[in-house]
N, C-alpha and C. Protein backbone atom coordinates (compact mmCIF):
# COMPACT_ATOMS: atom_id res chain seq x y z
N UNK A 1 -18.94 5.22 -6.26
CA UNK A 1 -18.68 4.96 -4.85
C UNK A 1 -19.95 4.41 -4.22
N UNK A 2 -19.66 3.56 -3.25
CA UNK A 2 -21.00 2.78 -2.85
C UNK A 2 -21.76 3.47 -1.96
N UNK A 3 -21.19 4.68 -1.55
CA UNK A 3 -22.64 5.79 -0.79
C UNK A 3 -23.49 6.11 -1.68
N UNK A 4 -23.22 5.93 -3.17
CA UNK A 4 -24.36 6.70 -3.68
C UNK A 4 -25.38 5.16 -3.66
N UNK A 5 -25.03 4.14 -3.33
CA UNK A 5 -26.16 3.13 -3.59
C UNK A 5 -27.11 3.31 -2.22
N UNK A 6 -26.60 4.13 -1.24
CA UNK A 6 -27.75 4.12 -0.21
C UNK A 6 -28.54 5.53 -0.24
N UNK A 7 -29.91 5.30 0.28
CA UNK A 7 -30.68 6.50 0.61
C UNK A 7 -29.61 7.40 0.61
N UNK A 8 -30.53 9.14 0.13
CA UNK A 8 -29.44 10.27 0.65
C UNK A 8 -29.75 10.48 2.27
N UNK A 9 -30.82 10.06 2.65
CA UNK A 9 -30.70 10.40 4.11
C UNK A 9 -29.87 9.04 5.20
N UNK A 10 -29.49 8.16 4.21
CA UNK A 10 -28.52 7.23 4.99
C UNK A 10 -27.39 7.89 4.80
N UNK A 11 -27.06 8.21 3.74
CA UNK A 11 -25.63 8.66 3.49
C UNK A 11 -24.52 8.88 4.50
N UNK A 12 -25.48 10.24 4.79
CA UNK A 12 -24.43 11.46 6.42
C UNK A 12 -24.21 9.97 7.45
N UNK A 13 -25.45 8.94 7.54
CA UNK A 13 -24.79 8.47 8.60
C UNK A 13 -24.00 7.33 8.46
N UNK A 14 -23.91 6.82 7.10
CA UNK A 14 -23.21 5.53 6.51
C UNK A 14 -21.61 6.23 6.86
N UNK A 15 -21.63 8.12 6.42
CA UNK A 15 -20.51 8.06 6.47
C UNK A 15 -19.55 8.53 8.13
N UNK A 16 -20.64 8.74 8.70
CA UNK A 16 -20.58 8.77 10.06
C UNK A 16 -19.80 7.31 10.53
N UNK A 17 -20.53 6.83 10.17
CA UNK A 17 -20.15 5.30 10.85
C UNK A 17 -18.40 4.64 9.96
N UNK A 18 -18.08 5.36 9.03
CA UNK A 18 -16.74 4.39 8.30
C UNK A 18 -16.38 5.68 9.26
N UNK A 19 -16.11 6.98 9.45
CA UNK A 19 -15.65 7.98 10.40
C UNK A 19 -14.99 7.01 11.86
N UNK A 20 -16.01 6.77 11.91
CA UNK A 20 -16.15 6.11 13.60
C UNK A 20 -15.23 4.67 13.35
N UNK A 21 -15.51 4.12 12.40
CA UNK A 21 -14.49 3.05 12.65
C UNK A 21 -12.88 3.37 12.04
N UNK A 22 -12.59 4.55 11.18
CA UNK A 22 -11.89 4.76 10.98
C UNK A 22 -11.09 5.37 12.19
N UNK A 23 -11.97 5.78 13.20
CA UNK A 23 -10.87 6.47 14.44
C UNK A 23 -10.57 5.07 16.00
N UNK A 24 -11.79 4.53 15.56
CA UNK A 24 -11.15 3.34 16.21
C UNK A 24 -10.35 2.51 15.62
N UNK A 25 -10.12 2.09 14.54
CA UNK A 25 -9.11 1.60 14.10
C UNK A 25 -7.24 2.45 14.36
N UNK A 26 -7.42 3.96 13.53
CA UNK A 26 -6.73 4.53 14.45
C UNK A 26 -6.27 4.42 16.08
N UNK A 27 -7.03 4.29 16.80
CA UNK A 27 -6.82 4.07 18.13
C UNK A 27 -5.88 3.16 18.22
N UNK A 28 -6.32 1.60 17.53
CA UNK A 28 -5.45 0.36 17.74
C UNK A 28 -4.28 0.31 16.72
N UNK A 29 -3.78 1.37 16.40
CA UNK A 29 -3.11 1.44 15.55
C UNK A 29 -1.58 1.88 16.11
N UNK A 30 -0.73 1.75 15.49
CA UNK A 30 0.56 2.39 16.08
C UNK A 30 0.96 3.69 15.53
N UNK A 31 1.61 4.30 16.14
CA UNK A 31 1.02 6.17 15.60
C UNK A 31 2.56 6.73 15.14
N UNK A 32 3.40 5.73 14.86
CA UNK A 32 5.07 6.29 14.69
C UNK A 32 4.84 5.76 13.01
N UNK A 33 3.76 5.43 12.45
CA UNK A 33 3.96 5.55 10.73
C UNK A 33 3.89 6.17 9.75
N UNK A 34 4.72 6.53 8.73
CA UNK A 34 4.42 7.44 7.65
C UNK A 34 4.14 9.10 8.37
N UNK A 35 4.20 10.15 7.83
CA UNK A 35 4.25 11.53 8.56
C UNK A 35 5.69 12.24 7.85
N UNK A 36 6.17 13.12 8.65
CA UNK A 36 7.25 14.10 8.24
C UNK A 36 8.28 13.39 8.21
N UNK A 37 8.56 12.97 9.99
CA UNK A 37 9.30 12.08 10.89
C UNK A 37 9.79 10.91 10.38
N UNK A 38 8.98 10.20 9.27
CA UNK A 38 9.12 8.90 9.27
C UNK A 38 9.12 8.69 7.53
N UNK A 39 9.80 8.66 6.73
CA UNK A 39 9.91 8.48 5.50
C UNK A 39 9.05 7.77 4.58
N UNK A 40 8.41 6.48 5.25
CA UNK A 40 7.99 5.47 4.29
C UNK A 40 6.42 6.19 4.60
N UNK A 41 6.16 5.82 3.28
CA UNK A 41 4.59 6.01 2.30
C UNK A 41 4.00 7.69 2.59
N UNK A 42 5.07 8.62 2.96
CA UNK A 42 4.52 9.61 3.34
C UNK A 42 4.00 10.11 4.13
N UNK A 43 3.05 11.60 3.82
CA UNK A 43 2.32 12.05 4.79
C UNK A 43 1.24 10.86 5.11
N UNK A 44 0.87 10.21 4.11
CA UNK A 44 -0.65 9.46 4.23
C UNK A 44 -0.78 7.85 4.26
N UNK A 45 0.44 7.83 3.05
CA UNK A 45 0.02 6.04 2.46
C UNK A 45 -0.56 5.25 3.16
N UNK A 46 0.15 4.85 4.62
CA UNK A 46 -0.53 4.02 5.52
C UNK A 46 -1.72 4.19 6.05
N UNK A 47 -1.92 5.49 6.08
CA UNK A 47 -3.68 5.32 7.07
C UNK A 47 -4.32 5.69 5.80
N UNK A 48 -4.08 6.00 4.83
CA UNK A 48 -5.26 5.77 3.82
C UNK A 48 -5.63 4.13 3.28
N UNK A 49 -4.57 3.46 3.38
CA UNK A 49 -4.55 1.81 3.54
C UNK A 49 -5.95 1.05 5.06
N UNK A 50 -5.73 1.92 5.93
CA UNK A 50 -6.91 1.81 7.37
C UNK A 50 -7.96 2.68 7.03
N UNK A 51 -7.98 3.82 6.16
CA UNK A 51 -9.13 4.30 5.70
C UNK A 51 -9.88 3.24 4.51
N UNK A 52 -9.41 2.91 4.15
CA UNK A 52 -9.85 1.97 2.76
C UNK A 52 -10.54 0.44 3.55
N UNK A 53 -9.90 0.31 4.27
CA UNK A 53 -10.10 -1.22 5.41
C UNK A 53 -11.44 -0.43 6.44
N UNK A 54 -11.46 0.84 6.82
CA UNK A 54 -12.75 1.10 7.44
C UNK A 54 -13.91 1.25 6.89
N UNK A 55 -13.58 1.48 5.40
CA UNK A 55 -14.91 1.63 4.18
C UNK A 55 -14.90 0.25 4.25
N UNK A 56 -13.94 -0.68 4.45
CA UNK A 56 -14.65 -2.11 3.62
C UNK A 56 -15.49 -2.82 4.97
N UNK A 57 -14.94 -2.52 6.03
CA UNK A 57 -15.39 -2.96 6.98
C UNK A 57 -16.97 -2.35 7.19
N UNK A 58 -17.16 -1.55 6.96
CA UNK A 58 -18.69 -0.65 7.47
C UNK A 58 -19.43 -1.17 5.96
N UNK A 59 -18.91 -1.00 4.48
CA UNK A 59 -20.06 -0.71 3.99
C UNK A 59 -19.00 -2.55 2.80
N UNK A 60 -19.01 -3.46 3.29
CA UNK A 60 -18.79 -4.35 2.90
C UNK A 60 -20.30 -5.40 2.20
N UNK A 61 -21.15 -5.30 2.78
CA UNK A 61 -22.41 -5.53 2.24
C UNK A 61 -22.92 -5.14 0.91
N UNK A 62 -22.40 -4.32 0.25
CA UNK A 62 -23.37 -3.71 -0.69
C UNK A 62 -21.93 -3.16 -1.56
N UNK A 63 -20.60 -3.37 -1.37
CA UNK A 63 -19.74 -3.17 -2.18
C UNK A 63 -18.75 -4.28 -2.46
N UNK A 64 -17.61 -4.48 -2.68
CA UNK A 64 -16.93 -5.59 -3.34
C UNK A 64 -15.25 -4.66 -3.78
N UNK A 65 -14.57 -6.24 -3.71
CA UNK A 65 -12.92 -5.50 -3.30
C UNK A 65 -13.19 -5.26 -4.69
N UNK A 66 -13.76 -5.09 -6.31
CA UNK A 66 -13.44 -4.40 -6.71
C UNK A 66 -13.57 -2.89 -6.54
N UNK A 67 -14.49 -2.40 -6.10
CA UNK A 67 -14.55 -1.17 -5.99
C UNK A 67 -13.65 -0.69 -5.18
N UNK A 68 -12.83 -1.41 -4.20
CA UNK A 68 -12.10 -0.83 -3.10
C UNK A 68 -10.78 -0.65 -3.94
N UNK A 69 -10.26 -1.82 -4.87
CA UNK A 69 -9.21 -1.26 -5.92
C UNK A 69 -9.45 -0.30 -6.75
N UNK A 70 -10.75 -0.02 -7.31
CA UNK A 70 -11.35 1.30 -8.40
C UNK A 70 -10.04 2.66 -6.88
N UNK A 71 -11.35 2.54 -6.25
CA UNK A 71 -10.89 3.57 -4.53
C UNK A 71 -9.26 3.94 -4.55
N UNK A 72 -8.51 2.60 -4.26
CA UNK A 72 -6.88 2.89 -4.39
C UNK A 72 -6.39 3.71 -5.82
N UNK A 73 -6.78 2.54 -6.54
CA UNK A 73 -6.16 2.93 -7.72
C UNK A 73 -6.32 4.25 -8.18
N UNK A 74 -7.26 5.30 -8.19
CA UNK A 74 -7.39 6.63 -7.76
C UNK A 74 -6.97 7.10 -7.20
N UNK A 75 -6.39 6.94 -5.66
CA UNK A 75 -5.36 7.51 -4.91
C UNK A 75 -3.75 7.84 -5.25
N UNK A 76 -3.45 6.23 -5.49
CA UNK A 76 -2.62 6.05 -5.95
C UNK A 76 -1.62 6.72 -7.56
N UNK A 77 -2.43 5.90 -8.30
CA UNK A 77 -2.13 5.87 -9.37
C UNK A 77 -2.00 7.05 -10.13
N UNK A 78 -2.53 7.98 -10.11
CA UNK A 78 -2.17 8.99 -11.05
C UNK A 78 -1.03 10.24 -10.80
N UNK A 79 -0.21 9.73 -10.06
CA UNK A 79 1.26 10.14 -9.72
C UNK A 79 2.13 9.64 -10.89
N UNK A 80 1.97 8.14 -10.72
CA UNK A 80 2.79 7.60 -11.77
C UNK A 80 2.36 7.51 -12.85
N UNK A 81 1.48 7.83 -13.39
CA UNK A 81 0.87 7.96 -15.26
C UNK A 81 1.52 9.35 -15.62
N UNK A 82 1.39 10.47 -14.76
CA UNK A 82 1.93 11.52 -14.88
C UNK A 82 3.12 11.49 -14.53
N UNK A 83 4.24 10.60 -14.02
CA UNK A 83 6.01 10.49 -14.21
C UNK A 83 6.01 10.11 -15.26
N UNK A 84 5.19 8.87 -16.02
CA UNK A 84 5.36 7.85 -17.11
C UNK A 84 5.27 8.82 -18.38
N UNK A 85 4.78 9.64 -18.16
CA UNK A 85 4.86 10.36 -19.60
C UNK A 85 6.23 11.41 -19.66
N UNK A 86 7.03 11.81 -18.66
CA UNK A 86 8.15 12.16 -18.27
C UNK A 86 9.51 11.56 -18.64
N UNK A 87 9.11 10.47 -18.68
CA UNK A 87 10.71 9.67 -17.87
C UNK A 87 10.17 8.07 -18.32
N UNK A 88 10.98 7.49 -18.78
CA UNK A 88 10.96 5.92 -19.04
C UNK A 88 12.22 5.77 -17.95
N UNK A 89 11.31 4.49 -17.27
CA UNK A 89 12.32 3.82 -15.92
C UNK A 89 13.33 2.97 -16.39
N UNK A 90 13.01 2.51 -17.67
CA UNK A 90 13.68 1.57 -18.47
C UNK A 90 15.12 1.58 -19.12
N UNK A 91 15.64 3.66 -19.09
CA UNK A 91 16.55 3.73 -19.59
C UNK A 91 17.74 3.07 -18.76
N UNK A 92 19.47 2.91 -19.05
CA UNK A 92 19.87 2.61 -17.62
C UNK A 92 20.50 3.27 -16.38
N UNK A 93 20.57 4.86 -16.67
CA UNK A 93 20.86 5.62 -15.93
C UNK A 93 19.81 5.71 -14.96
N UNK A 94 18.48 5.66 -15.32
CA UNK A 94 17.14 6.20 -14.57
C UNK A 94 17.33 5.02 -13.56
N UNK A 95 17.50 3.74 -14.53
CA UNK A 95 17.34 2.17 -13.48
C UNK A 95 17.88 2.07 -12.79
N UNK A 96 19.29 2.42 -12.45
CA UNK A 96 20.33 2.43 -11.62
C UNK A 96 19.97 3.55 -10.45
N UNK A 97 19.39 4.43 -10.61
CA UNK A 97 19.25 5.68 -10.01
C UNK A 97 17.84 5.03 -8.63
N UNK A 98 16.68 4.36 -10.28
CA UNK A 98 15.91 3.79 -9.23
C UNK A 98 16.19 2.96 -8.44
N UNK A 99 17.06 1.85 -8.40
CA UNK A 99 17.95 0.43 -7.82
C UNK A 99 18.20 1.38 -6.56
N UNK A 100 18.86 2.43 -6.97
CA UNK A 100 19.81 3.38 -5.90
C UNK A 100 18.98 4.07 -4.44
N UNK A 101 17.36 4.38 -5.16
CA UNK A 101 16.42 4.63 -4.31
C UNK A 101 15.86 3.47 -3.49
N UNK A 102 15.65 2.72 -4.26
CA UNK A 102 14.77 1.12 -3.55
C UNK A 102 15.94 0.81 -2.31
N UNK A 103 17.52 0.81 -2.88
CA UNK A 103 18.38 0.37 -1.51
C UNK A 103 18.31 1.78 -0.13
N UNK A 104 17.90 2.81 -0.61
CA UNK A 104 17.99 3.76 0.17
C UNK A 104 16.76 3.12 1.32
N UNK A 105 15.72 3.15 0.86
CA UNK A 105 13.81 2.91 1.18
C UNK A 105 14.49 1.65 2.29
N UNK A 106 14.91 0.67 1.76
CA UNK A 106 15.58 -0.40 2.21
C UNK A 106 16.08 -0.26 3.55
N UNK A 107 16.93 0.61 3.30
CA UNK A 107 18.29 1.00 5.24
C UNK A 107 16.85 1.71 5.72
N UNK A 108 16.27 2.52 4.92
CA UNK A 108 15.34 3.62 6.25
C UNK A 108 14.34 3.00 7.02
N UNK A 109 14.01 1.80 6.22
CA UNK A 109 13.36 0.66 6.99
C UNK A 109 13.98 0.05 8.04
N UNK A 110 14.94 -0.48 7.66
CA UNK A 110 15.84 -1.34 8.66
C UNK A 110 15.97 0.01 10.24
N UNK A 111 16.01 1.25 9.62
CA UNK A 111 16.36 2.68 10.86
C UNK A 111 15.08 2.50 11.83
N UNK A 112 13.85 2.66 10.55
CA UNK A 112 12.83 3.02 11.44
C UNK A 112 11.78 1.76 11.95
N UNK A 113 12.80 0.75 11.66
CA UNK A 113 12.15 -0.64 12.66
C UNK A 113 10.72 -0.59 12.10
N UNK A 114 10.12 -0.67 11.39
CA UNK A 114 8.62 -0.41 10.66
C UNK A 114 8.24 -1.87 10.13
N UNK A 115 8.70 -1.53 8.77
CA UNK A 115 8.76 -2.07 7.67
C UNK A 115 9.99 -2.78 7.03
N UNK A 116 10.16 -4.17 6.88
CA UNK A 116 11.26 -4.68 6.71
C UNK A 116 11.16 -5.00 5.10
N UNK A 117 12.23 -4.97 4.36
CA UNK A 117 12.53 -4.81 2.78
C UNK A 117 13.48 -5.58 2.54
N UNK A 118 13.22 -5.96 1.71
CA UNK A 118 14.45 -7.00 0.91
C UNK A 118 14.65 -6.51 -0.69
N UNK A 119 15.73 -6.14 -1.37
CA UNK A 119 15.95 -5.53 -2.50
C UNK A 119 17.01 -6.61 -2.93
N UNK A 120 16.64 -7.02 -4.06
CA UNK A 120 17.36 -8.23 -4.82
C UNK A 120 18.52 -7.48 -5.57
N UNK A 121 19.73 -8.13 -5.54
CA UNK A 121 21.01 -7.58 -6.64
C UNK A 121 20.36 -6.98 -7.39
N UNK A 122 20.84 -5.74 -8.18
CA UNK A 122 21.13 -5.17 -9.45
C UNK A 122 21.01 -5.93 -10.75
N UNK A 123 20.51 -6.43 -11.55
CA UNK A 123 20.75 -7.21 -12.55
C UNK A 123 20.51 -6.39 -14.04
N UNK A 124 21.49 -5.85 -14.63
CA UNK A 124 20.83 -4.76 -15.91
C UNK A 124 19.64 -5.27 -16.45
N UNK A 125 19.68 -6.47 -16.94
CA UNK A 125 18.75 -6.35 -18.28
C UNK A 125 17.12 -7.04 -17.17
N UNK A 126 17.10 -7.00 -16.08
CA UNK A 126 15.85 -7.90 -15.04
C UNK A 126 15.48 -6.87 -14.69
N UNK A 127 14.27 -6.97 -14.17
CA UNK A 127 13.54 -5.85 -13.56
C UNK A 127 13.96 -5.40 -12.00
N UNK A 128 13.53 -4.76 -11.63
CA UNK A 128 14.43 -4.20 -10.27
C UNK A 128 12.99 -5.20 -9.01
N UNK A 129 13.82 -5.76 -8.46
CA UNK A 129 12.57 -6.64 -7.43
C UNK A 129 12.88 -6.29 -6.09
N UNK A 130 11.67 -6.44 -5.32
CA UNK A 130 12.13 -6.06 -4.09
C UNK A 130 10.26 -7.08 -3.39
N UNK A 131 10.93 -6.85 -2.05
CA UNK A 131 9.87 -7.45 -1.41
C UNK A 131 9.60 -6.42 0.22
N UNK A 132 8.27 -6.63 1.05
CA UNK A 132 8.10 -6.47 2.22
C UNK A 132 7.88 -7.78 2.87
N UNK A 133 9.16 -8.19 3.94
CA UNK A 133 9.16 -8.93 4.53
C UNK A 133 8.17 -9.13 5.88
N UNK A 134 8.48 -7.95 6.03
CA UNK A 134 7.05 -7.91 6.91
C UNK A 134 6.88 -6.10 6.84
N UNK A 135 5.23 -6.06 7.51
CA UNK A 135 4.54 -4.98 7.03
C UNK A 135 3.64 -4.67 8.25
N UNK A 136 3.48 -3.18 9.08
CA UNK A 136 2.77 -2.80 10.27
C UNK A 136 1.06 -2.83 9.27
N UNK A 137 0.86 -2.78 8.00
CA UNK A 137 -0.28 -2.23 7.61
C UNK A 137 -0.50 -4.33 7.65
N UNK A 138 -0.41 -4.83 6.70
CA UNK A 138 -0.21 -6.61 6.76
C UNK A 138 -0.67 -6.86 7.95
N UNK A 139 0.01 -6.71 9.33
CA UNK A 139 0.18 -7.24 10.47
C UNK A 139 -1.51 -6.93 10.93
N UNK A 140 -1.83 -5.12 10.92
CA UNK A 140 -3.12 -4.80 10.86
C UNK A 140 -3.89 -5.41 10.33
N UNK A 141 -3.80 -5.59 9.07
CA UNK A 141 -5.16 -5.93 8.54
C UNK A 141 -5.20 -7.97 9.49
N UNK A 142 -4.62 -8.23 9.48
CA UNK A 142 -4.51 -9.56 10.25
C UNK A 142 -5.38 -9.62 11.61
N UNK A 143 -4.94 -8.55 12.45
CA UNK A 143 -5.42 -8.60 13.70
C UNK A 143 -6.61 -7.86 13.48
N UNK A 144 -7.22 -6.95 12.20
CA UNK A 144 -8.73 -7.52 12.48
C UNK A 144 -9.20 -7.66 11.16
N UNK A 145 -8.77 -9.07 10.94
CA UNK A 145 -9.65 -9.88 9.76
C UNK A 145 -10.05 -9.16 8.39
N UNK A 146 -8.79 -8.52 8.13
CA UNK A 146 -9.35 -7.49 6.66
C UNK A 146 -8.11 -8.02 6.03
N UNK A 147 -7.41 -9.25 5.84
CA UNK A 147 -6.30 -9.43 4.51
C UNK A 147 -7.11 -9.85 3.26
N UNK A 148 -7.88 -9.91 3.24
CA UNK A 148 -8.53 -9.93 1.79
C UNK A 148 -8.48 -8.28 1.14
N UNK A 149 -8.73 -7.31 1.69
CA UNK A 149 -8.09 -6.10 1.45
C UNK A 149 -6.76 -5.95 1.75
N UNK A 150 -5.92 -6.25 2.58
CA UNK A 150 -4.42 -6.30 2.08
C UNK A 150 -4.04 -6.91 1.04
N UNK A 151 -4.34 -8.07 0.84
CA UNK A 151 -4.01 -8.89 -0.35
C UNK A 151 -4.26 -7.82 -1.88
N UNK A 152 -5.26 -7.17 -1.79
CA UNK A 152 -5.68 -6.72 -3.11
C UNK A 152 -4.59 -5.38 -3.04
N UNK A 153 -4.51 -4.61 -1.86
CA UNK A 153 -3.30 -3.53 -1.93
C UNK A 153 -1.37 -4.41 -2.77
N UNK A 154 -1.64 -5.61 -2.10
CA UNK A 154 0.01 -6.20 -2.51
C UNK A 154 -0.50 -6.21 -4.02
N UNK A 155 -1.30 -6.10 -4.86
CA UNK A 155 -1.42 -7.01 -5.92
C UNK A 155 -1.48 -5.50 -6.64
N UNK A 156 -1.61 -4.37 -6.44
CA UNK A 156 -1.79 -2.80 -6.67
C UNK A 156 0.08 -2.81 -6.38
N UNK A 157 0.20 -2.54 -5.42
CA UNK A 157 1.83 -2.48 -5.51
C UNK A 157 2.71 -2.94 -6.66
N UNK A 158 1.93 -3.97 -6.78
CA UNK A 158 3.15 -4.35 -7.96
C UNK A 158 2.49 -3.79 -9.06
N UNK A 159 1.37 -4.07 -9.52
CA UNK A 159 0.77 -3.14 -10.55
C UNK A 159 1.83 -2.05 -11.38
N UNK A 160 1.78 -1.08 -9.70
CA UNK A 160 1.79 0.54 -9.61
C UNK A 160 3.34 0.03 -10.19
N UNK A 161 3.98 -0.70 -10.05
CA UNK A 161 5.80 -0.20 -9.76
C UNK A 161 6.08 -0.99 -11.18
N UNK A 162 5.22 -1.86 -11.66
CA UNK A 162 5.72 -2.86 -13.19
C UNK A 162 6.77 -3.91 -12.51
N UNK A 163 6.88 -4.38 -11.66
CA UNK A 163 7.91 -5.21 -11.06
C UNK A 163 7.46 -6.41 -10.73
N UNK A 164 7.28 -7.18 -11.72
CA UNK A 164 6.50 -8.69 -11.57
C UNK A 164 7.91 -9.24 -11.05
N UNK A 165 7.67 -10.41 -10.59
CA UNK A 165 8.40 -11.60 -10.26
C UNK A 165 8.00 -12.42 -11.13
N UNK A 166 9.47 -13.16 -11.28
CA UNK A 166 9.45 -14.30 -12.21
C UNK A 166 9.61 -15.43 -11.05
N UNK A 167 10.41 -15.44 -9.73
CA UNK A 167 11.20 -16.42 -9.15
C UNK A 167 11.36 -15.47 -7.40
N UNK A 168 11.04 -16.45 -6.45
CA UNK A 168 11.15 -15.45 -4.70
C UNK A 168 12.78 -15.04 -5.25
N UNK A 169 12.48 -13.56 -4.54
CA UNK A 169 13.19 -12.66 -4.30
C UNK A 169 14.44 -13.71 -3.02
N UNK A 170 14.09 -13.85 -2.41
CA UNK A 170 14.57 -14.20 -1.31
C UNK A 170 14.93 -15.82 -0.83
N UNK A 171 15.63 -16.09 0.27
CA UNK A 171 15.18 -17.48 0.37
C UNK A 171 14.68 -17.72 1.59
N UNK A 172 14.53 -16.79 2.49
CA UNK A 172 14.16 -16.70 3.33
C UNK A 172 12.61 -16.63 3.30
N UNK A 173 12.01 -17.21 4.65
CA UNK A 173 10.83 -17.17 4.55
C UNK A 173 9.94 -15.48 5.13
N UNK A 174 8.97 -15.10 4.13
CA UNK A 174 8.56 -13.97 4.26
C UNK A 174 7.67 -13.81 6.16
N UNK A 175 7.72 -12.91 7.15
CA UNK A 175 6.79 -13.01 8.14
C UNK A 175 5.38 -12.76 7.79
N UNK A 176 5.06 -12.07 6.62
CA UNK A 176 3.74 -11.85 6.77
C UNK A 176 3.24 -12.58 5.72
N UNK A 177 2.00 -12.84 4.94
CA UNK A 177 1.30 -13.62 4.51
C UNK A 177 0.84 -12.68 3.16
């Protein structure tokens, strides 16, 4: 982690300062995402997405979006290494089941006006595809100049889920970038 590249007596205040922009960012943030209330990405997903964008923003000098993917991919990722040794997604009961979840994720979006989703037909033997048509975290990182860290979260998403695209999901044009 890139605190250890500064003084220990910079540290407390390096991390003072991603603190501080992490609650102003909060501030400009919209406060109806992710939580109990609200289904998508959980208690956390989204503001750990504005926590990750306040580290890059404060200590961007002396670190690099790889380390900020090392950062996610730690968060993230070891949920699903530990299903993967469980459960192959691949069988077709599981796939159908997952298809069955992605259309669920899908309507709760469309409910909670958030996050808009597009989930491509069913196709057995294709991978299950889906897209965010548009995105409150996307839209953020836009309005203050951090999609070079969104970009690297979309490119982790698909990672995390094995759901490459061969061909747009859609024909419609996506709102966010």
């Amino acid at each position: 982690m890139t605190l250890k590249l500064y003084e220990e007596t910079e540290r407390e205040v390096v991390w003072e300062w991603i603190q501080k922009q992490y609650v102003d960012f909060l501030s400009d943030c919209r406060t109806d995402l992710g939580g109990k209330k609200n289904f998508h990405n959980g208690a956390g997903g989204t503001y750990d997405c504005i926590a990750l964008m306040a580290y890059w923003r404060v200590c961007h000098d002396v670190t690099d979006l790889a380390e900020i993917e090392e950062m996610e991919t730690s968060l993230f990722l070891p949920t699903f290494r530990i299903l993967s040794k469980f459960v192959d997604c691949n069988k077709p009961l599981l796939k159908k089941l997952m298809y069955k979840s992605f259309q669920n994720a899908e309507k709760q979006c469309s409910k909670w006006n958030d996050y808009e989703m597009y989930v491509a037909p069913f196709e057995k033997d294709k991978p299950i595809c889906y897209e965010f048509t548009a995105c409150p975290v996307a839209e953020f990182a836009r309005q203050h100049n951090l999609l070079e860290v969104m970009h690297l979260c979309k490119r982790q998403q698909v990672r995390f889920h094995h759901l490459r695209r061969q061909r747009p999901v859609s024909e419609r044009p996506p709102r966010i970038s």
